[in-house]
C-alpha atoms as a PDB file:
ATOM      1  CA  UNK A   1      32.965  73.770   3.892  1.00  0.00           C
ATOM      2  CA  UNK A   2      31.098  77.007   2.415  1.00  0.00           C
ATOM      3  CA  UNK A   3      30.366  77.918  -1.176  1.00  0.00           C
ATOM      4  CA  UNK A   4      29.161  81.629  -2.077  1.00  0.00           C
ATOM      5  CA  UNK A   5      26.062  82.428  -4.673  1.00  0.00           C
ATOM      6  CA  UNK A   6      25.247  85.065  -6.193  1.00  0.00           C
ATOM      7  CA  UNK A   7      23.009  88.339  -5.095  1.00  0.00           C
ATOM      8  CA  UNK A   8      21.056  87.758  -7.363  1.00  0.00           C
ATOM      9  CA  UNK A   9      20.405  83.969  -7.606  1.00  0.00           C
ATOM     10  CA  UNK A  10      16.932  82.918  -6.507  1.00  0.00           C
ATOM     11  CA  UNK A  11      16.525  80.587  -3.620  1.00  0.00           C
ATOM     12  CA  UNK A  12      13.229  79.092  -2.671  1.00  0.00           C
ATOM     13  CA  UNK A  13      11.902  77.850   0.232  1.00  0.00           C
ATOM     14  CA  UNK A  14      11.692  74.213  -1.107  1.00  0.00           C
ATOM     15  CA  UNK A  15      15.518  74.935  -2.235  1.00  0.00           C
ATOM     16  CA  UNK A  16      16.256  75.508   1.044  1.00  0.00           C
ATOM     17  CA  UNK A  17      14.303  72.538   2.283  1.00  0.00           C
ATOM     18  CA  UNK A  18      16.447  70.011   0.191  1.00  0.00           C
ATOM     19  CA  UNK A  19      19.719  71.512   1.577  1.00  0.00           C
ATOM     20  CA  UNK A  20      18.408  71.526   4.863  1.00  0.00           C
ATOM     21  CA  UNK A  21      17.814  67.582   3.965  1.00  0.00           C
ATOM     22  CA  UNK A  22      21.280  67.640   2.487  1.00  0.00           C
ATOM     23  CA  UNK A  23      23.026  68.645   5.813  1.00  0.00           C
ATOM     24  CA  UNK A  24      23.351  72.548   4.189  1.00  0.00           C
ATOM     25  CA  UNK A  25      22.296  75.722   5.682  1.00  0.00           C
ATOM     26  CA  UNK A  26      22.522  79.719   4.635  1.00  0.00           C
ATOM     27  CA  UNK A  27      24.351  82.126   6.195  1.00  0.00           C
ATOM     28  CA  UNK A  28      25.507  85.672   5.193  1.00  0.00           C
ATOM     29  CA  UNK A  29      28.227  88.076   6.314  1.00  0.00           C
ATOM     30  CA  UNK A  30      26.502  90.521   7.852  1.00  0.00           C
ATOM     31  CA  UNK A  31      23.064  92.344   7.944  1.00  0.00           C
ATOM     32  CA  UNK A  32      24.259  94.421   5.281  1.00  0.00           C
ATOM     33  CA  UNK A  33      25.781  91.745   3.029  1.00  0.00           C
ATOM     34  CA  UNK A  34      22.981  91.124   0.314  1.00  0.00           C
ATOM     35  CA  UNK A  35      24.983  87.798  -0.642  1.00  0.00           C
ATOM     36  CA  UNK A  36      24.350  84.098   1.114  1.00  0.00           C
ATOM     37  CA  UNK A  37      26.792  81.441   1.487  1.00  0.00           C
ATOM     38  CA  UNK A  38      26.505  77.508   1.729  1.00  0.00           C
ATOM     39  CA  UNK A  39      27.886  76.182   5.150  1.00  0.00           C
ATOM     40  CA  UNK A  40      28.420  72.566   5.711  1.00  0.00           C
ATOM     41  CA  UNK A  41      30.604  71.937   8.906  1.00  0.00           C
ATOM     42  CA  UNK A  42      32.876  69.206   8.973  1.00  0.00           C
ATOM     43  CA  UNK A  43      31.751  69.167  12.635  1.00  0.00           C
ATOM     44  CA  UNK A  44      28.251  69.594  13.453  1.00  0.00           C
ATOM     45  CA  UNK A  45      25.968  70.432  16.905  1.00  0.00           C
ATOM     46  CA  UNK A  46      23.480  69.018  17.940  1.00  0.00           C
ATOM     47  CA  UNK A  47      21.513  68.220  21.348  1.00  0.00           C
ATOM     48  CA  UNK A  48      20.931  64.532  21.545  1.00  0.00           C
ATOM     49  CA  UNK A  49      16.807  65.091  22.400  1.00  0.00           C
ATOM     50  CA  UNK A  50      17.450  61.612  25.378  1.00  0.00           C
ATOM     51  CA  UNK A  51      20.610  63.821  27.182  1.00  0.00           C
ATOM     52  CA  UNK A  52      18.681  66.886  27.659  1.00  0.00           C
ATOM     53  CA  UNK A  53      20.644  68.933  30.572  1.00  0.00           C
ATOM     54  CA  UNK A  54      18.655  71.622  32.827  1.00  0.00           C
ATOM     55  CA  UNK A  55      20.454  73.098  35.547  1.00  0.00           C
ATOM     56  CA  UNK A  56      18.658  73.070  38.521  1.00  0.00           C
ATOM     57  CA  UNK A  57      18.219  76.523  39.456  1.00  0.00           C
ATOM     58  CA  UNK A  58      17.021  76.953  35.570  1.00  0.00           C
ATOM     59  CA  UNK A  59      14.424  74.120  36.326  1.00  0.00           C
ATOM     60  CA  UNK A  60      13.029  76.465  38.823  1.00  0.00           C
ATOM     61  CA  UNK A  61      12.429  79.726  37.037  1.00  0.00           C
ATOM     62  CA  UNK A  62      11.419  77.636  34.289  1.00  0.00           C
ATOM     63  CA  UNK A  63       8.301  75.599  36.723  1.00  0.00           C
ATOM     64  CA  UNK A  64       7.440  79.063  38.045  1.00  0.00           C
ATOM     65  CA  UNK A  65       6.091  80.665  35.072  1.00  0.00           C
ATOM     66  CA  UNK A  66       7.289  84.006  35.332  1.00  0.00           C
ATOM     67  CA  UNK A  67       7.821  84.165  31.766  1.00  0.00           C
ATOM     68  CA  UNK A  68       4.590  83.228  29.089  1.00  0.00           C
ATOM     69  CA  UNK A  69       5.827  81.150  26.256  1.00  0.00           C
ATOM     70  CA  UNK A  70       4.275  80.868  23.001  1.00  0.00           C
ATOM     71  CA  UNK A  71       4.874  78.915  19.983  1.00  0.00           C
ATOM     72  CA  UNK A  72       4.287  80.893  16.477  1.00  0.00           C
ATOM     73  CA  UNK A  73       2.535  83.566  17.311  1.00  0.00           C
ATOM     74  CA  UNK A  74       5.454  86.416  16.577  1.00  0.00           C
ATOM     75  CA  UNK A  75       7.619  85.203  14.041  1.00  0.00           C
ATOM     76  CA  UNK A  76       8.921  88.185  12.860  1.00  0.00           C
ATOM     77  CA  UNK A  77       9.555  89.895  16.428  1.00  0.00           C
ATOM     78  CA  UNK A  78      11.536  86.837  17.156  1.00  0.00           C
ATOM     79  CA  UNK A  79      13.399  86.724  14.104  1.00  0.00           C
ATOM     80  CA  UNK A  80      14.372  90.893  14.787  1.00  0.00           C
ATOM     81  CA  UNK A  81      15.390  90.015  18.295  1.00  0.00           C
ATOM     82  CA  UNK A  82      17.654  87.321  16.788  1.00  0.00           C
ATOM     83  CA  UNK A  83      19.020  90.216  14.622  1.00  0.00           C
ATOM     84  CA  UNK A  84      19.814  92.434  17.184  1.00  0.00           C
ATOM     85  CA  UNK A  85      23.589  92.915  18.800  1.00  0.00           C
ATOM     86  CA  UNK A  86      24.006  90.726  21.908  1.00  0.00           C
ATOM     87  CA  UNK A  87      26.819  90.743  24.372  1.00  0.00           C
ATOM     88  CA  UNK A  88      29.624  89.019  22.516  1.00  0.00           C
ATOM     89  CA  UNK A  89      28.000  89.214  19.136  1.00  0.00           C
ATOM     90  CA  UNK A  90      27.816  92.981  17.902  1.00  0.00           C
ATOM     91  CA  UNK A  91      27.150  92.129  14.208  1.00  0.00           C
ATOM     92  CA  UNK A  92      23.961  89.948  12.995  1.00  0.00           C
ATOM     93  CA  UNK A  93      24.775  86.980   9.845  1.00  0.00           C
ATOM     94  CA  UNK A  94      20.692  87.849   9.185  1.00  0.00           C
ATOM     95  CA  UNK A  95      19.835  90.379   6.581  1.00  0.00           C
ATOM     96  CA  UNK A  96      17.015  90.992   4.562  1.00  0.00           C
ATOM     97  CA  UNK A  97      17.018  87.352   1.914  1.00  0.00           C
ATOM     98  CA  UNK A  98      17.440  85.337   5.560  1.00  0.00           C
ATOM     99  CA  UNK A  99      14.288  87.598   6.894  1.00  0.00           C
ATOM    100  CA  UNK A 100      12.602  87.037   4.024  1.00  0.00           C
ATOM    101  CA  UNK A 101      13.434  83.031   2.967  1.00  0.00           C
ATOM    102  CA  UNK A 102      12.887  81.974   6.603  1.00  0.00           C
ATOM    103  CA  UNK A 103       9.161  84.422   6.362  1.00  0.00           C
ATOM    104  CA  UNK A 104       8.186  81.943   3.623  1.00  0.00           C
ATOM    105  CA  UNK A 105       9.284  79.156   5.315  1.00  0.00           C
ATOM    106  CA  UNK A 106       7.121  79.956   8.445  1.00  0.00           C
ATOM    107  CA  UNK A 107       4.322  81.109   5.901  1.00  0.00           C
ATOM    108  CA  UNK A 108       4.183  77.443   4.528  1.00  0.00           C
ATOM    109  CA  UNK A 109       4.455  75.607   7.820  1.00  0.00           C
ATOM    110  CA  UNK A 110       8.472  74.869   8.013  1.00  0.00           C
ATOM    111  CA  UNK A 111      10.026  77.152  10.567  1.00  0.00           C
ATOM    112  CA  UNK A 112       8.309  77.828  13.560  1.00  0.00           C
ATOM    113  CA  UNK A 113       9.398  80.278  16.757  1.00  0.00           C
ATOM    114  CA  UNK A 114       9.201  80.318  20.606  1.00  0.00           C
ATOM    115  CA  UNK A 115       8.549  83.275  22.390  1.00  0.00           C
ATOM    116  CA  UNK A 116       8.887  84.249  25.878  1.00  0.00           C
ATOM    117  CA  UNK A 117       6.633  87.217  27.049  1.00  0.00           C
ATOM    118  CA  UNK A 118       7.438  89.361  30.447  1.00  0.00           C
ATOM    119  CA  UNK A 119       3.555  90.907  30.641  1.00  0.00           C
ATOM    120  CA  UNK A 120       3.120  92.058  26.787  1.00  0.00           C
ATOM    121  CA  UNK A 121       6.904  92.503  26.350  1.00  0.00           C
ATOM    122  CA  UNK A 122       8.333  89.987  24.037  1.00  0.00           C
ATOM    123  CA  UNK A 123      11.987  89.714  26.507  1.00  0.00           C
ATOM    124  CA  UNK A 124      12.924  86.090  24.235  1.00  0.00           C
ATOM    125  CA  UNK A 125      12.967  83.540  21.974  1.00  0.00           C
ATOM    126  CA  UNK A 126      14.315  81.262  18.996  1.00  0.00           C
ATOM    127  CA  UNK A 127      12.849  80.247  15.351  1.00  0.00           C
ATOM    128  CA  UNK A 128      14.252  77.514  13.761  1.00  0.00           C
ATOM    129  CA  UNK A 129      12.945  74.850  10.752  1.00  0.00           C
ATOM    130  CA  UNK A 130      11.075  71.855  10.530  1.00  0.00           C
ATOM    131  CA  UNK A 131      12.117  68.922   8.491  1.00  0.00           C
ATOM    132  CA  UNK A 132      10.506  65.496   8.757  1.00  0.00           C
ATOM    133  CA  UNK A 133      11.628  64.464  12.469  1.00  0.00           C
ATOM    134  CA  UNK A 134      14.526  66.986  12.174  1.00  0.00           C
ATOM    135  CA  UNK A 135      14.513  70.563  14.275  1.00  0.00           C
ATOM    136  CA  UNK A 136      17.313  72.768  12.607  1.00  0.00           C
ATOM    137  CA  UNK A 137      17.571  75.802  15.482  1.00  0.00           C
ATOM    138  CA  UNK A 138      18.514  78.709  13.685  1.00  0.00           C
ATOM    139  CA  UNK A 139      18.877  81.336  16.664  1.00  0.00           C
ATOM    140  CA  UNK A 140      18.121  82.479  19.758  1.00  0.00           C
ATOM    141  CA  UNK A 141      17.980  85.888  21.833  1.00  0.00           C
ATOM    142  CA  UNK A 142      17.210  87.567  25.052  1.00  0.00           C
ATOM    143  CA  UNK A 143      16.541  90.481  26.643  1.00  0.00           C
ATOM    144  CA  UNK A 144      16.236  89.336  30.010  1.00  0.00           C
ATOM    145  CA  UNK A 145      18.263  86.493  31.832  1.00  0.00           C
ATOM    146  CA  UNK A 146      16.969  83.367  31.351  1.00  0.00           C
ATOM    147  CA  UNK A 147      14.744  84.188  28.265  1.00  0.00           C
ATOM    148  CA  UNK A 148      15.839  81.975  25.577  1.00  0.00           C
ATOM    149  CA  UNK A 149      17.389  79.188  27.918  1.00  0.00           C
ATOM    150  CA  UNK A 150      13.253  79.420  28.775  1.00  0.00           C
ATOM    151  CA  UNK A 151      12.525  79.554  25.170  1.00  0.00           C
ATOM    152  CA  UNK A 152      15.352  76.412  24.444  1.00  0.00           C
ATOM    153  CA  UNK A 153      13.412  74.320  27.602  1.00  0.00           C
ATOM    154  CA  UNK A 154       9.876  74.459  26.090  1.00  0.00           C
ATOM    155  CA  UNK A 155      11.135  73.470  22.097  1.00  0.00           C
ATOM    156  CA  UNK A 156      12.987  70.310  23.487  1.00  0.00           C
ATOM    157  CA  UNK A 157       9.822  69.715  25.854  1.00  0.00           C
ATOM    158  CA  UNK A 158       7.296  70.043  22.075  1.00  0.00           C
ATOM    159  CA  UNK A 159      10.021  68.365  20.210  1.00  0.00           C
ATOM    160  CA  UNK A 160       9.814  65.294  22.493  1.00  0.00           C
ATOM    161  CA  UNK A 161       5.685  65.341  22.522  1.00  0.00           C
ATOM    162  CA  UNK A 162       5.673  66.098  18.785  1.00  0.00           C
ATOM    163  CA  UNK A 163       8.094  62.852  17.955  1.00  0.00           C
ATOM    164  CA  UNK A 164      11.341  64.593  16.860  1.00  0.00           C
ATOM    165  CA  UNK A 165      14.441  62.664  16.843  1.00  0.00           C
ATOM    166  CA  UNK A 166      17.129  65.204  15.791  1.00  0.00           C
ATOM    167  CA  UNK A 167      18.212  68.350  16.778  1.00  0.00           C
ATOM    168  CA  UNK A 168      20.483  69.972  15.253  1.00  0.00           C
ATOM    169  CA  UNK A 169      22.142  73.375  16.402  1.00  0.00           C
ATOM    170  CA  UNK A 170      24.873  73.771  13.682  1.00  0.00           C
ATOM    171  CA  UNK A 171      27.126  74.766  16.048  1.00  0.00           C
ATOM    172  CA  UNK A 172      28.317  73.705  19.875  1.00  0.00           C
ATOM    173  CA  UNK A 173      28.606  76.821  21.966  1.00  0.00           C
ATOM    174  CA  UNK A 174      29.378  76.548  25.743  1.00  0.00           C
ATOM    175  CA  UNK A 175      26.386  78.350  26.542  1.00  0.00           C
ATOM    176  CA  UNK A 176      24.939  74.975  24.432  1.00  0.00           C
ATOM    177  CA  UNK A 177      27.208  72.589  25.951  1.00  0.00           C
ATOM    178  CA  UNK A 178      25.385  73.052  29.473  1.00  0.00           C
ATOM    179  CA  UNK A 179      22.332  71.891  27.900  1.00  0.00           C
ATOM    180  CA  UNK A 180      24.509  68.572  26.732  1.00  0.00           C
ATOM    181  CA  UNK A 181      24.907  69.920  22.927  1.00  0.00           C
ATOM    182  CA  UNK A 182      27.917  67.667  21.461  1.00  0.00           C
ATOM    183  CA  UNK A 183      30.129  67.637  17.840  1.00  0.00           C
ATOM    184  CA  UNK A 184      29.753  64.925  15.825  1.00  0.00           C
ATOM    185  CA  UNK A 185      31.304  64.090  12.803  1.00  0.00           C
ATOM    186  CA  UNK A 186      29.810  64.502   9.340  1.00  0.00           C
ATOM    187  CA  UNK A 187      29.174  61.436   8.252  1.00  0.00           C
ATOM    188  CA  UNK A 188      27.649  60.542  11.860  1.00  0.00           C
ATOM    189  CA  UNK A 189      25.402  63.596  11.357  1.00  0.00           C
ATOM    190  CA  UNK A 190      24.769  62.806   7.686  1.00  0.00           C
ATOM    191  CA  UNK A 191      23.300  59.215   8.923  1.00  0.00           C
ATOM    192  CA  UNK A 192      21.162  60.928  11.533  1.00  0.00           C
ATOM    193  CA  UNK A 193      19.499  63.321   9.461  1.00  0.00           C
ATOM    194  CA  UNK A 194      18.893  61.474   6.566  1.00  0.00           C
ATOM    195  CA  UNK A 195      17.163  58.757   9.093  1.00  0.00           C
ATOM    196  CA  UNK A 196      15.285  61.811  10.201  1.00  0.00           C
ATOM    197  CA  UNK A 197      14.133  63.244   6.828  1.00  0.00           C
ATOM    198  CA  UNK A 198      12.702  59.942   5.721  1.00  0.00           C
ATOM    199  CA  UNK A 199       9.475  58.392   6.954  1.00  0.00           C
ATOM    200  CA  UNK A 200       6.328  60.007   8.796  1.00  0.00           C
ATOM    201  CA  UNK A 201       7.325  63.476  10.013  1.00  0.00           C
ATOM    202  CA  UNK A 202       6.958  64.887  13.549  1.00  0.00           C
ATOM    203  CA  UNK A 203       4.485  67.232  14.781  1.00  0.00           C
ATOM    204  CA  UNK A 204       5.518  70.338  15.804  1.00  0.00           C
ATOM    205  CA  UNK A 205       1.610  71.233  16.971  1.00  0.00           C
ATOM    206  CA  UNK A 206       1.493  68.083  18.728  1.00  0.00           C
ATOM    207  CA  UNK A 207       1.443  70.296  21.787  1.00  0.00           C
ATOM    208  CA  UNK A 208      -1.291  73.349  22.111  1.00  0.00           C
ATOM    209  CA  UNK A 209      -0.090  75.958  19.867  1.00  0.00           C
ATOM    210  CA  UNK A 210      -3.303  77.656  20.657  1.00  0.00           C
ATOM    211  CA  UNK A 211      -2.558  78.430  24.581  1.00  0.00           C
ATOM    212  CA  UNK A 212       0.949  78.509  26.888  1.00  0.00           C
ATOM    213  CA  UNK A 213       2.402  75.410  27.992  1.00  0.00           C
ATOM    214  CA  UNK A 214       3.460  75.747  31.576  1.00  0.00           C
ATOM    215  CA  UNK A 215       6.966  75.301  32.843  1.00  0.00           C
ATOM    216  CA  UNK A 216       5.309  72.446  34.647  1.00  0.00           C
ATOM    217  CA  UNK A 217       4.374  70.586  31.357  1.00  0.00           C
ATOM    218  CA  UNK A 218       7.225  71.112  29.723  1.00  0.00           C
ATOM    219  CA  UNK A 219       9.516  70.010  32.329  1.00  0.00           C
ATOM    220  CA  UNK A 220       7.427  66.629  32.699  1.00  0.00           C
ATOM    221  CA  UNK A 221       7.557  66.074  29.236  1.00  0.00           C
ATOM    222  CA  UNK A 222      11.677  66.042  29.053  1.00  0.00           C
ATOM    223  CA  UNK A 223      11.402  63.997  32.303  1.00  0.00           C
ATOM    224  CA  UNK A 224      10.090  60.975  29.940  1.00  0.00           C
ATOM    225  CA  UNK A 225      13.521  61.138  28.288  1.00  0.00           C
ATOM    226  CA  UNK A 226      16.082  61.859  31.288  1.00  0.00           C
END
């Protein structure tokens, strides 16, 4: 289900908070489009946080560190890396008002980003926003193989420390399915996020946010919920 607004009808961050709560995200067109529209799927992703999958040959480029991660310390890099063309996906759904709602968002303490360094190149990562114990992942990108399946490993890994129960990846891609993503049903999803919305939130920074987690952290972390 989607529903169009107006250019020029003003959406806040705490708007988009309670129809994040409400099971609704933004998405526009194109990077060009100035307009957003209201999606809410009658079949929605998500990654049960207990059925975590990591291939095995990911599980070792992931323990031997050859990529730095980082947790909110280039927001906006990720979020133009997100926007760029990748192979199967020439056009980008974020233009300026998704730049600039999801900024504020991040400014106030809601959306947070992963990024995975090569030396001082910034080769991947993902942003996403923080609800209660819900993670919405917004989207990912790479430059390098492996980059944001890196950057994926290492938010499930501070999801788990940080108490997170949900997360939610709008869609199911097959590139998502290998990590165990699954389609549920609406009302199933409703139920799961409004469970997550309500109560003592997570915390994202439960994990340094200060310094890189190793692959070896984060892959003992998910361990706890094989």
């Amino acid at each position: 289900m989607t529903s169009r607004d107006s250019a020029s009808s003003e959406i806040t961050p705490e708007v988009l908070l309670r129809a994040y709560a409400c099971g609704i995200f933004p998405m526009a067109e194109s990077a060009d489009d100035p307009t957003l529209f209201w999606v809410e799927p009658e079949m929605r992703g998500v990654i049960p946080l207990n059925g975590f999958r990591i291939a095995s040959r990911l599980a070792r480029t992931v323990r031997s560190d050859v990529f730095t991660v980082t947790v909110d310390s280039a927001f906006k890099a990720v979020i133009d890396g997100c926007a760029e063309p990748q192979q199967g996906r020439e056009d980008t759904w974020i233009n300026k008002r998704i730049r600039d709602l999801y900024g504020r968002l991040y400014e106030i303490g809601h959306c947070h980003s992963v990024e995975v360094w090569q030396g001082d190149d910034i080769v991947g990562g993902l942003y996403g926003v923080s609800l209660g114990r819900a993670f919405f992942g917004e989207s990912m990108f790479h430059r390098v193989r492996d980059a944001s399946k890196v950057a994926l490993v290492h938010l499930v890994a501070r999801l788990i420390a940080g108490g997170f129960e949900l997360l939610d990846t709008q869609y199911v891609t097959e590139h998502l399915k290998s990590f165990g993503a699954i389609e549920i049903p609406r009302r199933r999803y409703t139920a799961l996020l409004d469970k997550a919305v309500s109560g003592e939130p997570a915390d994202f920074s439960r994990l340094a946010i200060d310094r890189p987690i190793t692959g070896t952290e984060a892959l003992a972390i998910i361990a706890t919920r094989a």
